[in-house]
Protein backbone atom coordinates (compact mmCIF):
# COMPACT_ATOMS: atom_id res chain seq x y z
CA UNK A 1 122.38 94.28 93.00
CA UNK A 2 122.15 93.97 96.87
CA UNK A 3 119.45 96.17 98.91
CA UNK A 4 119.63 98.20 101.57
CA UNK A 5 116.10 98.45 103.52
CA UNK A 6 115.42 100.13 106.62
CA UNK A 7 111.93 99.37 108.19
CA UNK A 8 110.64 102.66 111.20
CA UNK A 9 108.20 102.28 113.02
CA UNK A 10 106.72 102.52 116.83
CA UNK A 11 107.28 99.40 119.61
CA UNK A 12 104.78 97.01 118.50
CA UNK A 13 104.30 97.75 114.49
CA UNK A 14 105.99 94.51 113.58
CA UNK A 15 109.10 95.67 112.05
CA UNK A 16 111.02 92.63 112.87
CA UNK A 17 108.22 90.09 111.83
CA UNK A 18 108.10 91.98 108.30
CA UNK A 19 112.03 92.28 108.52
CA UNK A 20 112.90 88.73 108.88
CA UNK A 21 109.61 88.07 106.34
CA UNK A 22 111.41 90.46 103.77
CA UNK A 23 115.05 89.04 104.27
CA UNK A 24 113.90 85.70 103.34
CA UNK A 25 112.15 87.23 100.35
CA UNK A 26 114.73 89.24 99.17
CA UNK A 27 117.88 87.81 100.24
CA UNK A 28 118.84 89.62 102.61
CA UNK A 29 120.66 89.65 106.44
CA UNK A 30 118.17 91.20 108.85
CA UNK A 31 120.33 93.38 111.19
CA UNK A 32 117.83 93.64 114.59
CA UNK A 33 119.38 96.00 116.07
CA UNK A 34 117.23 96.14 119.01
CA UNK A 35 117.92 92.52 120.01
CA UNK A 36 121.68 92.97 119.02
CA UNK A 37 121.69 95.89 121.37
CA UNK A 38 119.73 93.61 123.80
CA UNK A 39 122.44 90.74 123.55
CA UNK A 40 125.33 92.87 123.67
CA UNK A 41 124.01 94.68 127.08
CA UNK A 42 122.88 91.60 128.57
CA UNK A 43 125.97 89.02 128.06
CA UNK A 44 127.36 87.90 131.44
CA UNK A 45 130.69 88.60 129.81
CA UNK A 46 130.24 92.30 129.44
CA UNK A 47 128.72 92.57 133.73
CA UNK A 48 132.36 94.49 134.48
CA UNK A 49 132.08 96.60 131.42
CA UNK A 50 131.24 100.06 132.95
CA UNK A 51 129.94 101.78 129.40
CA UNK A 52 127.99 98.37 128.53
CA UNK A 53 126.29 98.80 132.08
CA UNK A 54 125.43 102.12 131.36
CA UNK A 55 123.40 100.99 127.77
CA UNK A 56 122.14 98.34 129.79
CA UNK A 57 120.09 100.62 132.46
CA UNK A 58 118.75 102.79 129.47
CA UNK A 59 117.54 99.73 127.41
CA UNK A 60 116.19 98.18 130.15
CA UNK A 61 114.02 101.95 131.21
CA UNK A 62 112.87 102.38 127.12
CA UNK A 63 115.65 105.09 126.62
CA UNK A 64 117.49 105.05 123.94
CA UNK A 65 120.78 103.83 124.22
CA UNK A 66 123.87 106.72 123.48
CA UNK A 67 123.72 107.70 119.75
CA UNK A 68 127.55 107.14 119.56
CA UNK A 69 128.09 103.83 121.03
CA UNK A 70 125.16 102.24 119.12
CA UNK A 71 126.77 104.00 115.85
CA UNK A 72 129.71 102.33 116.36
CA UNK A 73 128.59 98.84 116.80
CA UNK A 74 126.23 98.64 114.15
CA UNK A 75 128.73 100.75 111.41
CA UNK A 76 130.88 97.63 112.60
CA UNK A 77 128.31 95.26 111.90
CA UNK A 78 127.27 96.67 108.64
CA UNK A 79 130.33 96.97 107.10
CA UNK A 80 130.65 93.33 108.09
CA UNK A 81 127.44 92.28 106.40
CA UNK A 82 128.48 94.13 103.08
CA UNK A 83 132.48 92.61 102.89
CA UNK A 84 130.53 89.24 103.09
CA UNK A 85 128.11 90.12 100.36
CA UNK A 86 124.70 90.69 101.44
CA UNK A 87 122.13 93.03 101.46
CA UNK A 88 120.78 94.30 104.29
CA UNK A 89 117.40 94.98 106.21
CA UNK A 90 117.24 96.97 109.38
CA UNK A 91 114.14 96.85 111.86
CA UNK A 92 114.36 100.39 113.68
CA UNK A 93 118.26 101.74 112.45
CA UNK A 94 119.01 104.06 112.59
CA UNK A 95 117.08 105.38 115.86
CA UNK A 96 118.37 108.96 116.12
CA UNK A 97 119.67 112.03 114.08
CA UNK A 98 123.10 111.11 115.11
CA UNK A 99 123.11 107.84 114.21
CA UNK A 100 121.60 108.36 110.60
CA UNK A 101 123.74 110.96 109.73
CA UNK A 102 126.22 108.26 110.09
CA UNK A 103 124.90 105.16 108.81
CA UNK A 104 122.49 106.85 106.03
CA UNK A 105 126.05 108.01 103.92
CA UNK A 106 127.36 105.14 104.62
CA UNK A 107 125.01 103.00 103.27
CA UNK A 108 124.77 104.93 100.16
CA UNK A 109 128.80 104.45 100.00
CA UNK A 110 128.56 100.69 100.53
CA UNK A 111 125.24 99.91 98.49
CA UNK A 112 124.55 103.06 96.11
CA UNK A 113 121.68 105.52 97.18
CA UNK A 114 119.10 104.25 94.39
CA UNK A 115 119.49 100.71 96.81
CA UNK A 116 118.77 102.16 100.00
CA UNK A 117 114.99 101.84 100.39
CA UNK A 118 113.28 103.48 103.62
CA UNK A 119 109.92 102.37 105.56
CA UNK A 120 107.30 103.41 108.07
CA UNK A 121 104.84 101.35 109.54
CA UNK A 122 102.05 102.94 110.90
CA UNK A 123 99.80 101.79 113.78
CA UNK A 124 97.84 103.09 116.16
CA UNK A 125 98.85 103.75 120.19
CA UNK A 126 96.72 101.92 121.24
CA UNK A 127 97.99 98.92 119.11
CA UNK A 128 101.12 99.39 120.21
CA UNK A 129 100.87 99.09 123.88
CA UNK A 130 98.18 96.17 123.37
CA UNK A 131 100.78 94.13 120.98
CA UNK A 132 103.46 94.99 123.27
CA UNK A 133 101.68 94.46 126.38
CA UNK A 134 100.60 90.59 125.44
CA UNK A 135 103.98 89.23 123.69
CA UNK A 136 106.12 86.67 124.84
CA UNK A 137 109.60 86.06 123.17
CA UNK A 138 111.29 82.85 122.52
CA UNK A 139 114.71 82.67 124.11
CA UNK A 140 116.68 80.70 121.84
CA UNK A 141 115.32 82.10 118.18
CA UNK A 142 113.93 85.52 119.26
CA UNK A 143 109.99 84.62 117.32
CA UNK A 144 107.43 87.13 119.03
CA UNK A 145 103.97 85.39 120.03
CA UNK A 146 101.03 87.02 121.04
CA UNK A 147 99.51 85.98 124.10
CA UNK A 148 96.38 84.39 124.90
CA UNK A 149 94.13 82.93 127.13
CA UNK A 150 93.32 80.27 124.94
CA UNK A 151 96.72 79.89 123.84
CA UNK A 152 99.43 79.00 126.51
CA UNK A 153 102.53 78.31 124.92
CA UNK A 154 104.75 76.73 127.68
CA UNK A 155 107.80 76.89 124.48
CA UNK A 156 107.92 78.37 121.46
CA UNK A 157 106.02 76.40 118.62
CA UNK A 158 108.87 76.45 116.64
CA UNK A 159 112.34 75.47 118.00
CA UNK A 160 110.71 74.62 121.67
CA UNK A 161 112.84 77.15 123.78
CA UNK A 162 111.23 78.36 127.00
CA UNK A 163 109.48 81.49 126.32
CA UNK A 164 110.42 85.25 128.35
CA UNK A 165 108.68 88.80 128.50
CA UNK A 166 111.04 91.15 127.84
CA UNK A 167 111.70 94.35 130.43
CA UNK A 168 110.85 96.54 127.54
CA UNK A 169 107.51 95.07 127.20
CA UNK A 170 106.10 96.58 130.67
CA UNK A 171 103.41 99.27 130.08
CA UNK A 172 105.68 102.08 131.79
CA UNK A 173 108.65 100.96 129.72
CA UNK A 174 106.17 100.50 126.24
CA UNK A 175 104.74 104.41 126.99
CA UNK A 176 108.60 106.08 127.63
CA UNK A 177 109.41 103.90 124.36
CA UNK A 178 106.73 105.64 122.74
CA UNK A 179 107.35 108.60 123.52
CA UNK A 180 110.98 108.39 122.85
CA UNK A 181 110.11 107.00 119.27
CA UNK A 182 108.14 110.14 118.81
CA UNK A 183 110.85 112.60 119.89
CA UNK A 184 114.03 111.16 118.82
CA UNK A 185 113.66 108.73 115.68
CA UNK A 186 110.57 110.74 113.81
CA UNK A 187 113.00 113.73 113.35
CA UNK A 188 114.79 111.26 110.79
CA UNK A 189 112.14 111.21 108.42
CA UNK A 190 113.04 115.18 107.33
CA UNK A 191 116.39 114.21 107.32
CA UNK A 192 115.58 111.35 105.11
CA UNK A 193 113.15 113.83 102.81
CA UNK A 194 116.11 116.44 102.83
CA UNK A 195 118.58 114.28 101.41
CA UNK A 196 116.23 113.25 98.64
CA UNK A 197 114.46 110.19 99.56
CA UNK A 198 110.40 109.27 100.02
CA UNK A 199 109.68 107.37 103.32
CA UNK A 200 106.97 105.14 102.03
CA UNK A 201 104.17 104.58 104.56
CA UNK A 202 102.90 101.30 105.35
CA UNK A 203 99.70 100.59 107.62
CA UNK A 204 100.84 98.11 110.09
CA UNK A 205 97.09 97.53 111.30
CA UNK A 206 96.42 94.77 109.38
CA UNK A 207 97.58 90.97 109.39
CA UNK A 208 101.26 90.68 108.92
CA UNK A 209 100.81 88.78 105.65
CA UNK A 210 98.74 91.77 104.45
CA UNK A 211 101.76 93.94 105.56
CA UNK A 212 104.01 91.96 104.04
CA UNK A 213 102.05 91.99 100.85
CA UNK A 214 102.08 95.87 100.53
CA UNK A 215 106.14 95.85 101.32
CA UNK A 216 106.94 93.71 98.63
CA UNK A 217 104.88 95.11 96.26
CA UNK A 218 106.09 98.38 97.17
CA UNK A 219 110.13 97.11 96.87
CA UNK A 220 109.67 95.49 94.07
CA UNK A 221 108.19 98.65 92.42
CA UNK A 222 111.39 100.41 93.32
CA UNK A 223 113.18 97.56 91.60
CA UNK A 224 111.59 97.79 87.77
C-alpha cells in the first residue's frame, strides 16, 4: 500500500536530504515543493506572468508564497503523482493552515488516513542559520553541500554542474524564513493533533544517516 509522508521542519533541518533518502527507501516520489515553487517562479517562460512575478518577489524575501496559488499547484501535482501510482514524500507541504486544510483531506482521500504519516525535525537556531548560511546548491540535480574552507567544490561531486547559493540562503532572508516557519507552518501541528494524528519528533542535530536511521525506524513501526 503506497505512503503518504510529510517531513516539517525549520530552513536548514535537512528535510529534503532525509526526503530524497526516504523516497529511495520506501519507494516513493519526493514532491520538493520548495524547489518546485523555486522552478516555477524562476522559469524565463513565466517573466510576463504578473501572479508568477508576484510569488517570485516573496520567495525570493523568505515569505511565504500565497496559500492559494501554492495549493493549487501542488493539489495538481499530487493528484498527478497518485493517478501514476506512487507514494509520496513531501519536504515542508503543506506550509500554512490554508494549504493543509486542503491537501491534508485530500491525501487521506487519495491514500487512506492510516498512510499519511507526519514529521518534525527539530534543530536548533542556531543550526539553522549556520547550515543555511554555508550551503551551496548544485544547479542541474538540486544536492545541497556544505561549505568549507578545506573543501572548494568548483561542481558538484556528483553530476559536475556548476554550483549556486540560493537568494534564500542570505542571513536576512534565513532569519524572516525563520520566523515565518514559526508563525505560519507550526500552527499546523494542532491542526494535525485535532484531526487525530501524532507529529512524531525527530532531532535533526545529528548526522543525516543518524536521522535517517530514526525515520525509518519510526515508519516502519507505523507499518507492522
Amino acid at each position: 500500500m503506497k505512503l503518504a509522508v510529510i517531513i516539517y521542519g525549520p530552513p536548514g533541518s535537512g528535510k529534503g536530504t532525509q526526503a530524497n533518502l526516504l523516497a529511495e527507501k520506501f519507494g516513493l516520489y519526493h514532491l520538493d515543493t520548495g524547489r518546485y515553487i523555486e522552478q516555477v517562479v524562476h522559469d524565463p517562460a513565466n517573466r510576463a506572468n504578473k501572479i508568477i512575478e508576484r510569488e517570485r518577489r516573496f520567495f525570493d524575501t523568505g515569505i511565504l508564497c500565497t496559500p492559494s496559488w501554492v495549493r493549487a499547484i501542488v493539489e495538481k501535482k499530487t493528484r498527478e503523482i497518485r493517478a501514476a501510482g506512487f507514494g509520496i514524500i513531501y519536504s515542508g507541504s503543506p506550509r500554512t493552515l490554508p494549504e493543509a486544510g486542503a491537501l491534508i483531506p485530500l491525501l487521506e482521500k487519495l491514500y487512506g488516513k492510516k498512510r499519511v504519516l507526519p514529521f518534525v525535525l527539530k534543530v536548533r537556531p542556531g543550526t539553522s542559520q549556520f547550515r543555511n548560511g554555508n550551503r551551496w546548491i548544485c544547479r542541474l540535480c538540486g544536492r545541497p553541500l556544505m561549505y568549507s574552507p578545506r573543501l572548494k567544490y568548483p561542481h558538484c561531486p556528483a553530476c559536475g554542474s556548476p554550483l549556486h547559493r540560493r537568494t534564500l540562503d542570505a542571513p536576512e532572508v534565513i532569519k524572516k524564513r525563520l520566523v515565518e516557519y514559526h508563525e505560519r507552518t507550526e500552527p499546523i501541528f494542532n491542526y494535525l493533533k485535532k484531526r487525530g494524528y501524532k507529529l512524531i519528533a525527530i532531532d535533526g542535530e545529528p548526522l543525516p544517516y543518524k536521522v535517517f536511521a530514526s525515520l525509518r525506524s519510526a515508519i516502519e513501526r507505523r507499518l507492522r
